[in-house]
PDB file of N, CA and C in Angstrom:
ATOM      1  N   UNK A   1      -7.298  10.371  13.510  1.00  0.00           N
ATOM      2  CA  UNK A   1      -7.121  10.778  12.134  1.00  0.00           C
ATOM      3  C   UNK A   1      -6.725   9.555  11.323  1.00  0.00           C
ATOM      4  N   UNK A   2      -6.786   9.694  10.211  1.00  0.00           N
ATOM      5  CA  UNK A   2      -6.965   8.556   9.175  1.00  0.00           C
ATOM      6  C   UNK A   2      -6.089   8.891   7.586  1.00  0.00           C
ATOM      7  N   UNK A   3      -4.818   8.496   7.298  1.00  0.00           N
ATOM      8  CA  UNK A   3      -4.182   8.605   6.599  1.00  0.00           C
ATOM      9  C   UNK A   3      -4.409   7.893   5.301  1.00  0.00           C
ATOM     10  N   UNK A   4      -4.345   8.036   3.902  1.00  0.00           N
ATOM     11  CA  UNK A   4      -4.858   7.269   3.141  1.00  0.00           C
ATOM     12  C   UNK A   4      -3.500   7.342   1.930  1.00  0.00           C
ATOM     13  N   UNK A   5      -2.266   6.377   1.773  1.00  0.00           N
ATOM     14  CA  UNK A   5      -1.335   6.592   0.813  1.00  0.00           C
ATOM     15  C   UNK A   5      -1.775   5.769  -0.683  1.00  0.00           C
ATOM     16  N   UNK A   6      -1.531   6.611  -1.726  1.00  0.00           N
ATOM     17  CA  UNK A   6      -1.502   5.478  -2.831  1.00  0.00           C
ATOM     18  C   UNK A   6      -0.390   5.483  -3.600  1.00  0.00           C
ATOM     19  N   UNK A   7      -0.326   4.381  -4.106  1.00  0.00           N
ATOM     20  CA  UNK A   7       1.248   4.400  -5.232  1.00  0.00           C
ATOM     21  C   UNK A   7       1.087   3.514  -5.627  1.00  0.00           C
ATOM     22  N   UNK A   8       1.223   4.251  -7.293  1.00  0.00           N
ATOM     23  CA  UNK A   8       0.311   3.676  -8.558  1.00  0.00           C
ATOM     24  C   UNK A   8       1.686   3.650  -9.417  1.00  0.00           C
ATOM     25  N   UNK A   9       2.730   3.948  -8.797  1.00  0.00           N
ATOM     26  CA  UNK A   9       4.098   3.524  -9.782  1.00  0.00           C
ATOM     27  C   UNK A   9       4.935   3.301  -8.770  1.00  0.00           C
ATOM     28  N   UNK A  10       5.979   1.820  -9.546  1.00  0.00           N
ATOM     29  CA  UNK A  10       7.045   1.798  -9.110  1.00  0.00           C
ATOM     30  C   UNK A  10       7.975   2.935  -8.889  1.00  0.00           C
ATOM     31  N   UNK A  11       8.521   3.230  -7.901  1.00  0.00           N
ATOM     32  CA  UNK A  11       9.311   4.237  -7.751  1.00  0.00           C
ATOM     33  C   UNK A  11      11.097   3.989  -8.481  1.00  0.00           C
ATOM     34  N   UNK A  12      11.640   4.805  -9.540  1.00  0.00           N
ATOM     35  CA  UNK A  12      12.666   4.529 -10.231  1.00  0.00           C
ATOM     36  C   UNK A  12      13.588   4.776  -8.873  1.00  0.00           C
ATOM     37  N   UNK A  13      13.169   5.549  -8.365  1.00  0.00           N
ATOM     38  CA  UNK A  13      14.449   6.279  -6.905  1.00  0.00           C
ATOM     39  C   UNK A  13      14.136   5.027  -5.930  1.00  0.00           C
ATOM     40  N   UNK A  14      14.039   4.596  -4.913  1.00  0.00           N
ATOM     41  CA  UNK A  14      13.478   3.709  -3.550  1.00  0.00           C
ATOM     42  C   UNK A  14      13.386   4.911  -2.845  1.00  0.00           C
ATOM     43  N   UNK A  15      14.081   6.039  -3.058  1.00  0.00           N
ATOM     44  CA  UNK A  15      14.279   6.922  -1.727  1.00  0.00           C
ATOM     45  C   UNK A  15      12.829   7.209  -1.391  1.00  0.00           C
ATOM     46  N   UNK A  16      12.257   7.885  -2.476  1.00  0.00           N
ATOM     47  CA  UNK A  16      11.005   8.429  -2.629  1.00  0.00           C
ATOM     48  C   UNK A  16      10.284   7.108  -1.716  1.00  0.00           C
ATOM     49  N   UNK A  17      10.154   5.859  -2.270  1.00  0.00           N
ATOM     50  CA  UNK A  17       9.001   4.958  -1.155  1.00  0.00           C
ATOM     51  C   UNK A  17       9.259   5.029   0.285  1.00  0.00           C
ATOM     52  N   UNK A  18      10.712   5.106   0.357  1.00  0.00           N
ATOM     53  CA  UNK A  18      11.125   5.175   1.613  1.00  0.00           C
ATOM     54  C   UNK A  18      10.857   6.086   2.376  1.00  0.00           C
ATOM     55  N   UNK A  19      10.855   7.676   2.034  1.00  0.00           N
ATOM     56  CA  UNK A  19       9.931   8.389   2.670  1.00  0.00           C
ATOM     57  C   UNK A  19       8.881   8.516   2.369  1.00  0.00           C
ATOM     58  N   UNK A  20       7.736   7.588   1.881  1.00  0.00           N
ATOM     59  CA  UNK A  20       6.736   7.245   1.912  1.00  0.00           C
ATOM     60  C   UNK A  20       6.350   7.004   2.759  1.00  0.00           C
ATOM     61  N   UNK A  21       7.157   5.354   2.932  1.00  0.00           N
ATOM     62  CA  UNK A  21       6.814   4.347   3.731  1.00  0.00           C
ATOM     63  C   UNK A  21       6.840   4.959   5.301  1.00  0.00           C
ATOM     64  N   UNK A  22       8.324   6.063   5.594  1.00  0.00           N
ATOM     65  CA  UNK A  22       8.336   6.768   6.939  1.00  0.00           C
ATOM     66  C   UNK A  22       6.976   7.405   7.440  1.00  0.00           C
ATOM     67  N   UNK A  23       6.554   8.278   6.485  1.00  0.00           N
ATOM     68  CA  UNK A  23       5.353   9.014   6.746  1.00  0.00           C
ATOM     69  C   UNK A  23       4.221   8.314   7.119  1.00  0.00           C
ATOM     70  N   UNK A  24       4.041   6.942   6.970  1.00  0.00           N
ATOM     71  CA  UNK A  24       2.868   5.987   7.074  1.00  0.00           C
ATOM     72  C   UNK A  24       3.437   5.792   8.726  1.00  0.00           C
ATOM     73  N   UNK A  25       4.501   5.190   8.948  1.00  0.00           N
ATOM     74  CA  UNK A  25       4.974   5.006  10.264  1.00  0.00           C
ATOM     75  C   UNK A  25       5.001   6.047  10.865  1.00  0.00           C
ATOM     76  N   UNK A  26       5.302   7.178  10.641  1.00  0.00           N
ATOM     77  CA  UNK A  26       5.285   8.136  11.303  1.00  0.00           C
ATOM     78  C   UNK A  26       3.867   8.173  12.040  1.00  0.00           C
ATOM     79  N   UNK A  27       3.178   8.326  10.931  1.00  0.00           N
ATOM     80  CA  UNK A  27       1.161   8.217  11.532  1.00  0.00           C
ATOM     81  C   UNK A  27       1.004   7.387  11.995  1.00  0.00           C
ATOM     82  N   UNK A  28       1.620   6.142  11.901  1.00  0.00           N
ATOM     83  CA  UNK A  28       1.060   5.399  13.249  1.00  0.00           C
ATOM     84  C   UNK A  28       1.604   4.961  14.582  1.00  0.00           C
ATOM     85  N   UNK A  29       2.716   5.464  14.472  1.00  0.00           N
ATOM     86  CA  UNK A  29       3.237   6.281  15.946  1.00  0.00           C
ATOM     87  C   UNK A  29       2.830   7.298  16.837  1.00  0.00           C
ATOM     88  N   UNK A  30       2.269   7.958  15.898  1.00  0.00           N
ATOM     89  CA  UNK A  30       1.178   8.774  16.307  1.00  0.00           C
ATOM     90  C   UNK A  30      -0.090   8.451  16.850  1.00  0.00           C
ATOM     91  N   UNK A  31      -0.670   7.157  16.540  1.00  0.00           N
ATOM     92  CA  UNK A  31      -1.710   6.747  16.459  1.00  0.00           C
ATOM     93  C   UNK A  31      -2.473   6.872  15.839  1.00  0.00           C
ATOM     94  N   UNK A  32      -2.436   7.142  14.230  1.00  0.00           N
ATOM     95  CA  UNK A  32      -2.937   7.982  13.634  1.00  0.00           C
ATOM     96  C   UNK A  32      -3.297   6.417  12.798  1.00  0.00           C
ATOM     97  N   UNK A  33      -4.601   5.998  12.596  1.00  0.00           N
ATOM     98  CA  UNK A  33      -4.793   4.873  11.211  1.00  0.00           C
ATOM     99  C   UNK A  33      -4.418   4.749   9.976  1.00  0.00           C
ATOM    100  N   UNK A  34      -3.541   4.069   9.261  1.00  0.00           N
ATOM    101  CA  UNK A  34      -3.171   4.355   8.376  1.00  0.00           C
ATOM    102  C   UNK A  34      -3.726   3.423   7.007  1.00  0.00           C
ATOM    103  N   UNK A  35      -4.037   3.741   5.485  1.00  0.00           N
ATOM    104  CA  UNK A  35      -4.274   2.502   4.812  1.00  0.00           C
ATOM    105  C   UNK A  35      -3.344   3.139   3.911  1.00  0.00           C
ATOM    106  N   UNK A  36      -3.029   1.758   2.964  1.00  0.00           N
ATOM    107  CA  UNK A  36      -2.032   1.884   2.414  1.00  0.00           C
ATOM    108  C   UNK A  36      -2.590   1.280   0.786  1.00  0.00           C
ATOM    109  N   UNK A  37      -3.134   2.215  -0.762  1.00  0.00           N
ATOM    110  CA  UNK A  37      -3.321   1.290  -1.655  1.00  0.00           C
ATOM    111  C   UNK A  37      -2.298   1.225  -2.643  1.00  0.00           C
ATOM    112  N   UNK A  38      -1.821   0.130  -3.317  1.00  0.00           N
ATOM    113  CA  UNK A  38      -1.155   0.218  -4.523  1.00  0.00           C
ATOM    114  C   UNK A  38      -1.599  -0.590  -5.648  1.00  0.00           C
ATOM    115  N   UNK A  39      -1.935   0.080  -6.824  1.00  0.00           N
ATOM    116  CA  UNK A  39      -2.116  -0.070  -7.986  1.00  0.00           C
ATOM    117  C   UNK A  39      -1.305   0.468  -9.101  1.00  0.00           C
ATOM    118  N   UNK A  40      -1.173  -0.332 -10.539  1.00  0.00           N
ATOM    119  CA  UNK A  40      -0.262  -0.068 -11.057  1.00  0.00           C
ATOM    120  C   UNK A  40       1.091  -0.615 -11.113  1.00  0.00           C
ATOM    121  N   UNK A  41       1.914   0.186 -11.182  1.00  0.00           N
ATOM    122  CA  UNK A  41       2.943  -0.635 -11.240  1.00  0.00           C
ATOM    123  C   UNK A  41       3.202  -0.920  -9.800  1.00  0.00           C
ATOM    124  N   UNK A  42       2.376   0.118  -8.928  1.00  0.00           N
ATOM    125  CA  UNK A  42       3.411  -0.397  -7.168  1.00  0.00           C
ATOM    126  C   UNK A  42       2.883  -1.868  -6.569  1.00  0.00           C
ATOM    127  N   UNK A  43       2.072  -2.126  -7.319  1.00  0.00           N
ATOM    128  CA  UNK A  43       2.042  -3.688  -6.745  1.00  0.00           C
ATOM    129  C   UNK A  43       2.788  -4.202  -6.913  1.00  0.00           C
ATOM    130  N   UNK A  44       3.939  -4.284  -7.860  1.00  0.00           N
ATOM    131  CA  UNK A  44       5.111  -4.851  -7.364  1.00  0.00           C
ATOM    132  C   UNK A  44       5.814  -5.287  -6.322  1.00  0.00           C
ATOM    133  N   UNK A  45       5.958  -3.891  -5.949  1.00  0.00           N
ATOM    134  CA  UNK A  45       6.495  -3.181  -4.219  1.00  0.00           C
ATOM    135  C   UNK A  45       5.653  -4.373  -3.184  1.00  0.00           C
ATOM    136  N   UNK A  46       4.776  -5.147  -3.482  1.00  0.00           N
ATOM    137  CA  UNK A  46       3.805  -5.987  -2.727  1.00  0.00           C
ATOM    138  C   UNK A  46       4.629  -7.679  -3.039  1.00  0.00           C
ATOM    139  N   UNK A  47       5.609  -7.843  -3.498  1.00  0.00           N
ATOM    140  CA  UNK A  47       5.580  -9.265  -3.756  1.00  0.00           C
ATOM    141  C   UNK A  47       7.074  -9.457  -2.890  1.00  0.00           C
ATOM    142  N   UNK A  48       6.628 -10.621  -1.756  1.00  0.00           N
ATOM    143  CA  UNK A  48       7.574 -11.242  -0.799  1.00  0.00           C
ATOM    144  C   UNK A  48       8.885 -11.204  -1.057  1.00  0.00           C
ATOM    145  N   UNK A  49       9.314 -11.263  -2.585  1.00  0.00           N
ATOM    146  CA  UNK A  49      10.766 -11.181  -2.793  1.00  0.00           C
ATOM    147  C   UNK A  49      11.212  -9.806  -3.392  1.00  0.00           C
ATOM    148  N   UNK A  50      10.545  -8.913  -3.636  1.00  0.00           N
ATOM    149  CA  UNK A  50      10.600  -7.484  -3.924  1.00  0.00           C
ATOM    150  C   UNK A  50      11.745  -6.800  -2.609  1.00  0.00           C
ATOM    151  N   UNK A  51      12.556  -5.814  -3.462  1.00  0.00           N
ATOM    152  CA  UNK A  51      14.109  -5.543  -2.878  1.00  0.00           C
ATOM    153  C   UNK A  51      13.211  -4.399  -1.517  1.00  0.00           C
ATOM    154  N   UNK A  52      12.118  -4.181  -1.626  1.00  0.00           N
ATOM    155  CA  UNK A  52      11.246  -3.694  -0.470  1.00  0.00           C
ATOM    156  C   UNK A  52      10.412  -4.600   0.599  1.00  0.00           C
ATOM    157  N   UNK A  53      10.527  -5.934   0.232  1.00  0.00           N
ATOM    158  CA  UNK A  53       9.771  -6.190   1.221  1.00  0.00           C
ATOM    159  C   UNK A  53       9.546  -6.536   2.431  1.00  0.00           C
ATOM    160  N   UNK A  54      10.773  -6.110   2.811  1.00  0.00           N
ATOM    161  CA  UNK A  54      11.111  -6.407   4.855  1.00  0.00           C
ATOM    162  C   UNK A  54      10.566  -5.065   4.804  1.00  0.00           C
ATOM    163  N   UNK A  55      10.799  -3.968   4.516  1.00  0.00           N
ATOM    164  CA  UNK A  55      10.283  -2.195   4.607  1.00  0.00           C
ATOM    165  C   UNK A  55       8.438  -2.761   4.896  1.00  0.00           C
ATOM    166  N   UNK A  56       8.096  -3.291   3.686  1.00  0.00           N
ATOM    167  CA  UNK A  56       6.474  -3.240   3.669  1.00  0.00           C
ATOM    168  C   UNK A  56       5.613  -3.738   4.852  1.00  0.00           C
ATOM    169  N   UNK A  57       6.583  -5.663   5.268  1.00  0.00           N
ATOM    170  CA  UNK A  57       6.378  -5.934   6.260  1.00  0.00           C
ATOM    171  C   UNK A  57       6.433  -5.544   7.119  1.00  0.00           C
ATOM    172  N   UNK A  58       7.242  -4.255   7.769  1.00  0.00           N
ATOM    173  CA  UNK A  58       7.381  -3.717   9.010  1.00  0.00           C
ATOM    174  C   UNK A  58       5.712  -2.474   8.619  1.00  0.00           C
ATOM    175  N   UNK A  59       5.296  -2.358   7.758  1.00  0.00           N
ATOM    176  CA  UNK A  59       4.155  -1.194   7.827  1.00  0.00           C
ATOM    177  C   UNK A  59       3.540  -2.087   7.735  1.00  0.00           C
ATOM    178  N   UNK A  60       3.286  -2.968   7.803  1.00  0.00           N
ATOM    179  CA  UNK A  60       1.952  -3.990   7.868  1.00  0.00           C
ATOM    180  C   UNK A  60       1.777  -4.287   9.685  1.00  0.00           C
ATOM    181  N   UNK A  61       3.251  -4.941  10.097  1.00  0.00           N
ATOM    182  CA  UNK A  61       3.113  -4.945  11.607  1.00  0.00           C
ATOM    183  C   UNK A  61       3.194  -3.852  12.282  1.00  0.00           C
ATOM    184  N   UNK A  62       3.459  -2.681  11.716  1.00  0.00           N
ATOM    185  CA  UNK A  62       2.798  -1.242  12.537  1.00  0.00           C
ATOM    186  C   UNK A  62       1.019  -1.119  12.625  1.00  0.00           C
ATOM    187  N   UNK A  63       0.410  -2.023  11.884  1.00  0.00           N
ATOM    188  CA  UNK A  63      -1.175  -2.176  11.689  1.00  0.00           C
ATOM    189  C   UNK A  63      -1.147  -1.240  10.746  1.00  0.00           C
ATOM    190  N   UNK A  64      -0.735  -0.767   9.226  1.00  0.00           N
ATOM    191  CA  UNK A  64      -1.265  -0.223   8.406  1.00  0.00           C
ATOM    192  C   UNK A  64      -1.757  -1.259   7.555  1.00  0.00           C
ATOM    193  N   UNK A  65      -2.951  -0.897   6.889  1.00  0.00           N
ATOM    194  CA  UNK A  65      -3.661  -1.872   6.275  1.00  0.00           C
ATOM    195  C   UNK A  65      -3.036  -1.598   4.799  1.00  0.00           C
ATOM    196  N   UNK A  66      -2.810  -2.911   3.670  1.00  0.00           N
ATOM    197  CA  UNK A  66      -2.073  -2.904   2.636  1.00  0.00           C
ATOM    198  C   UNK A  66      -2.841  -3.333   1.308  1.00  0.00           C
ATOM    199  N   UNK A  67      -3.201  -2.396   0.777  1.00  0.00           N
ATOM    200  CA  UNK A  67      -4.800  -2.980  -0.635  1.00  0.00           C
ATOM    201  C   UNK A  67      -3.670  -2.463  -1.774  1.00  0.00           C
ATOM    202  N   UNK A  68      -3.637  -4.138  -2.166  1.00  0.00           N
ATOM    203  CA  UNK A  68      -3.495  -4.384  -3.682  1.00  0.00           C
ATOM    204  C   UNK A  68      -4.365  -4.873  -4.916  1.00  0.00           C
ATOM    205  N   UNK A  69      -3.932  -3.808  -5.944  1.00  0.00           N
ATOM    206  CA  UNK A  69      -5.277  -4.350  -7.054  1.00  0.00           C
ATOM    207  C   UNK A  69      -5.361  -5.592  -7.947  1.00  0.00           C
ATOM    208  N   UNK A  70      -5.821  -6.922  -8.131  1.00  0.00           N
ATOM    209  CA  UNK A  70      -5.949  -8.054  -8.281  1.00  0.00           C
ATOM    210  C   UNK A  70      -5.622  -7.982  -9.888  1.00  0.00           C
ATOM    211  N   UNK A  71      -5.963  -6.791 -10.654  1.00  0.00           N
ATOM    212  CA  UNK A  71      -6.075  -6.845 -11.958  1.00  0.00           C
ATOM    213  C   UNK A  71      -4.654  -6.307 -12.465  1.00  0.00           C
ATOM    214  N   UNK A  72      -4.509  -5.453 -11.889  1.00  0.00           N
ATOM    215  CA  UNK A  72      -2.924  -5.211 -12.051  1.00  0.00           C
ATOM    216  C   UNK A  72      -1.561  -6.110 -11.197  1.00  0.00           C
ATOM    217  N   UNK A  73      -1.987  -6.960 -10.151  1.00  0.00           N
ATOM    218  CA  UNK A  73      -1.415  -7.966 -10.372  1.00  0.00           C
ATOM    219  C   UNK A  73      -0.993  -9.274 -11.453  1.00  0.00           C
ATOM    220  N   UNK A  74      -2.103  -8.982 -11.924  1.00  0.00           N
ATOM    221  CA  UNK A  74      -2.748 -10.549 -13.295  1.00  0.00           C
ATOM    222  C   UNK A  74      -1.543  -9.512 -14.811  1.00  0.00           C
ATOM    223  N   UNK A  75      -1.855  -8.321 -14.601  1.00  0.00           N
ATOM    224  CA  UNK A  75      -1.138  -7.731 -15.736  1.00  0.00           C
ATOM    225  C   UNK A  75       0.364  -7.772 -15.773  1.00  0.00           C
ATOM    226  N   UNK A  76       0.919  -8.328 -14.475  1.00  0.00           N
ATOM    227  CA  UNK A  76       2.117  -8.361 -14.419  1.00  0.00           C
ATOM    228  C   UNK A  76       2.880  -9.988 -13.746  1.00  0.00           C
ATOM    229  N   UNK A  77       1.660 -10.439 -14.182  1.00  0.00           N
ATOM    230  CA  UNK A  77       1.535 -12.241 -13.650  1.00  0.00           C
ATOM    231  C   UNK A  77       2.358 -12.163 -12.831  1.00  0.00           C
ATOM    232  N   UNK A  78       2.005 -11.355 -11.706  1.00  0.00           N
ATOM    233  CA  UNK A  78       1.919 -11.761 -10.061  1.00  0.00           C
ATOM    234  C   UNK A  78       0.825 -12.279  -9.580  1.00  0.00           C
ATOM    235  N   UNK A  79       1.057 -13.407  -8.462  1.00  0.00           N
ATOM    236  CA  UNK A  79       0.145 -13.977  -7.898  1.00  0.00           C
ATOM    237  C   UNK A  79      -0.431 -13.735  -6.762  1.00  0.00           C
ATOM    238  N   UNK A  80      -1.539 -14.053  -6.049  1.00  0.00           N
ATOM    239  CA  UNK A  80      -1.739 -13.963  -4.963  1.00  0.00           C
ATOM    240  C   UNK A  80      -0.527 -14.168  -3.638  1.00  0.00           C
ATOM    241  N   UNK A  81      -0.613 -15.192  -3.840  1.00  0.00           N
ATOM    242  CA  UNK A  81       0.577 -16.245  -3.523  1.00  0.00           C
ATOM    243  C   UNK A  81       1.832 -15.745  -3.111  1.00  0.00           C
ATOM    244  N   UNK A  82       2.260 -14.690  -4.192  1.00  0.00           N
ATOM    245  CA  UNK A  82       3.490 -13.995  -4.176  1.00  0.00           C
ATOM    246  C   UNK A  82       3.907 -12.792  -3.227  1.00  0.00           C
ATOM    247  N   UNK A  83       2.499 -12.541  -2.594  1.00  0.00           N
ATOM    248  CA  UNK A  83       2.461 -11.330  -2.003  1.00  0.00           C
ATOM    249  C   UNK A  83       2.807 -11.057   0.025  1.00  0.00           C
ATOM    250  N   UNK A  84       3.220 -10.399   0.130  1.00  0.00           N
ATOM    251  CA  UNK A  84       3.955 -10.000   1.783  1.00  0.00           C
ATOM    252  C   UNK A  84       2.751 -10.395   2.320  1.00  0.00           C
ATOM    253  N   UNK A  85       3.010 -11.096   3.460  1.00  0.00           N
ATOM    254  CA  UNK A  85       1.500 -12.131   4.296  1.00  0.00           C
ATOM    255  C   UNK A  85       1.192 -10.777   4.752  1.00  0.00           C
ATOM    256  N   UNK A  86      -0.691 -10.826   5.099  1.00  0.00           N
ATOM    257  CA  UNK A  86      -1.801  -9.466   5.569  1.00  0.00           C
ATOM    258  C   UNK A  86      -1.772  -9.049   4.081  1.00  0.00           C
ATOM    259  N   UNK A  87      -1.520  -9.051   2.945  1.00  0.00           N
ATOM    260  CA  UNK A  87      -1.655  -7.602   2.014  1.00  0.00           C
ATOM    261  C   UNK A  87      -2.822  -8.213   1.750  1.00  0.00           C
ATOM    262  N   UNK A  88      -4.035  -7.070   1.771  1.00  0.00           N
ATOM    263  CA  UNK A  88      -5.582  -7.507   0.782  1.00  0.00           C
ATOM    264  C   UNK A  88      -5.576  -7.510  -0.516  1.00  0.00           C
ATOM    265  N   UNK A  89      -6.229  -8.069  -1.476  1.00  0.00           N
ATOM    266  CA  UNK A  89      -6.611  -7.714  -2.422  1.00  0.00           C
ATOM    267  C   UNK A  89      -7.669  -8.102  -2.421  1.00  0.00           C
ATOM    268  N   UNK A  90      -8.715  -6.638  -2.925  1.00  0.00           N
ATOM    269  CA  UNK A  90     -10.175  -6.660  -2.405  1.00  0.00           C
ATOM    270  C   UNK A  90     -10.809  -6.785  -3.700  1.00  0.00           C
ATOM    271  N   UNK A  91     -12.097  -7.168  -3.680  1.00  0.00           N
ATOM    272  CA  UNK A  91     -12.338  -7.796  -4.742  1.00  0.00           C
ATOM    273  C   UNK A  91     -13.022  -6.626  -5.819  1.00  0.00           C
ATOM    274  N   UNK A  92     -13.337  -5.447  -5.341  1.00  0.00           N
ATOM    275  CA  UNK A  92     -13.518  -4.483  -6.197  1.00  0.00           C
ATOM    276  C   UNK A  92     -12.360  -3.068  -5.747  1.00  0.00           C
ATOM    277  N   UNK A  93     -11.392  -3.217  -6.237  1.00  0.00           N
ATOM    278  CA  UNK A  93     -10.404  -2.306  -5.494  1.00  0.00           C
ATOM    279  C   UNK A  93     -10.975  -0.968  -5.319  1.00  0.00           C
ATOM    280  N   UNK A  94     -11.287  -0.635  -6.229  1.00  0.00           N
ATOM    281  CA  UNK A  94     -12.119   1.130  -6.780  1.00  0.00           C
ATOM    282  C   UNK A  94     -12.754   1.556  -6.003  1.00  0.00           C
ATOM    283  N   UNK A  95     -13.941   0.645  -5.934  1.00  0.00           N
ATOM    284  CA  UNK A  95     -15.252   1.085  -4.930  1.00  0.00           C
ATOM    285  C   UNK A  95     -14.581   0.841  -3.533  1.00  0.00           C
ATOM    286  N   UNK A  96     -13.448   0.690  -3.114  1.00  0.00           N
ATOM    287  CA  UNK A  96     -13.306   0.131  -1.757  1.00  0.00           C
ATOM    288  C   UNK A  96     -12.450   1.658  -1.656  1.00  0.00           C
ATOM    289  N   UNK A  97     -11.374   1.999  -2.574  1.00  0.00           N
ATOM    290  CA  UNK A  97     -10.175   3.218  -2.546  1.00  0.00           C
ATOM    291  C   UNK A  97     -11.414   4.376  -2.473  1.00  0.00           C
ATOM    292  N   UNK A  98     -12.807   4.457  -3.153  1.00  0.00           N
ATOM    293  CA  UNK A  98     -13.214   5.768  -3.438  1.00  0.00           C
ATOM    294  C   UNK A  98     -14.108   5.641  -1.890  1.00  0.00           C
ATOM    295  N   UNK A  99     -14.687   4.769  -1.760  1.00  0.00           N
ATOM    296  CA  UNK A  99     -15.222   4.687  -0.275  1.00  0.00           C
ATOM    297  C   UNK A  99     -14.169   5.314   1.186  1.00  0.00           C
ATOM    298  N   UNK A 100     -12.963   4.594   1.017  1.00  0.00           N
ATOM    299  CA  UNK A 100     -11.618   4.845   1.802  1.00  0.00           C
ATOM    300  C   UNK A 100     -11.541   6.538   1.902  1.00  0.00           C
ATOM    301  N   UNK A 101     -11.288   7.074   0.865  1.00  0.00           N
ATOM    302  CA  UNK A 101     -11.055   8.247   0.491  1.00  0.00           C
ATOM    303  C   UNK A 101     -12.279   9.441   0.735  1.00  0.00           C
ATOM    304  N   UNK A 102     -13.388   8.910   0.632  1.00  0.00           N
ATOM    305  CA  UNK A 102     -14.677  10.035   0.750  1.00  0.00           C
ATOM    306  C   UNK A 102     -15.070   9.954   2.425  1.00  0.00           C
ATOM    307  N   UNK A 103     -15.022   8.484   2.894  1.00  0.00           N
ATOM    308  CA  UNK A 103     -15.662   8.280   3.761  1.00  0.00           C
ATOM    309  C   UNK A 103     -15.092   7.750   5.425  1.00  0.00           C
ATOM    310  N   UNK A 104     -13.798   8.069   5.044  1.00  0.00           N
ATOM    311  CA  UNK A 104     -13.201   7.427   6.309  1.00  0.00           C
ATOM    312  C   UNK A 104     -11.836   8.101   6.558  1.00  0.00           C
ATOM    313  N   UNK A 105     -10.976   8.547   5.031  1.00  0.00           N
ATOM    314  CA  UNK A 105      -9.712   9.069   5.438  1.00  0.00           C
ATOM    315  C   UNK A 105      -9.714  10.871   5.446  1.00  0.00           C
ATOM    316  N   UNK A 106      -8.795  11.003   6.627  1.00  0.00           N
ATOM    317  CA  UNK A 106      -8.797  12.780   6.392  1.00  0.00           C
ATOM    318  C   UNK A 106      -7.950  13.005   5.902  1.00  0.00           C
ATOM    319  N   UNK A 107      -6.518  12.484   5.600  1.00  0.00           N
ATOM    320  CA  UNK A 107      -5.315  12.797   4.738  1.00  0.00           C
ATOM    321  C   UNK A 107      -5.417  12.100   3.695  1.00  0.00           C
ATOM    322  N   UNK A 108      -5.055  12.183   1.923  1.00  0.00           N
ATOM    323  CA  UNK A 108      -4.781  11.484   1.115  1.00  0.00           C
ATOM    324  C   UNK A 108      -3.630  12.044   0.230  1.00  0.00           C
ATOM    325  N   UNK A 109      -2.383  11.105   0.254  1.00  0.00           N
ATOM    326  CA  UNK A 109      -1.388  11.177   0.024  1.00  0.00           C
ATOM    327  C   UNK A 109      -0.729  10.244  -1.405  1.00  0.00           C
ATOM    328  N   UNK A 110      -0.369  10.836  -2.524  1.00  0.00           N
ATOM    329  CA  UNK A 110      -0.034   9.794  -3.267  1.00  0.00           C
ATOM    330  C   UNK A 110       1.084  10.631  -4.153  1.00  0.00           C
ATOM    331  N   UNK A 111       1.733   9.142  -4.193  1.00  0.00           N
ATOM    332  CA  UNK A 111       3.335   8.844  -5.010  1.00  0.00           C
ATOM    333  C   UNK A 111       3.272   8.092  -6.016  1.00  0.00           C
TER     334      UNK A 111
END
């Protein structure tokens, strides 16, 4: 099975990402594949010094895959650069999330 999370806002609570972030681990304890997209404001949640990003890094080394959107990075002049090592940013985010979502994930989950 194939889990698909998105989060398209910073979360004002952390609690809320945090049981996010569990539920992603949870599935892949399970063995369950997990991808992970954020657009919006949660690309934030994606940058190395973000008060989340030992949390993110540990769902990256569980093998969940981590797609951030390049354009909403630029809107919040974050850089590539800035971001938790493994996170993608794919070069058409959309067509990659609507592909993800139609064609590969059986759960889709978003915060």
């Amino acid at each position: 099975m194939r889990f698909l999370f998105v989060l398209h806002r910073s979360p004002s609570n952390l609690s809320g990402f945090e049981t996010f972030v569990e539920a992603a681990l949870l599935a892949r304890l399970k063995g369950d594949a997990v991808g992970m997209y954020l657009l919006g404001d949660g690309v934030v949640l994606s940058r190395k010094k973000s008060n989340v990003s030992g949390i993110l890094k540990d769902v990256i080394a569980s093998g969940c895959e981590i797609y951030v959107r390049r354009e909403d990075l630029a809107a919040r002049g974050i850089s590539a650069t800035e971001l938790v090592d493994n996170a993608i940013v794919p070069p058409d985010f959309f067509d990659q999330m609507l592909d993800d979502i139609m064609e590969r994930s059986d759960r889709v989950i978003c915060l």
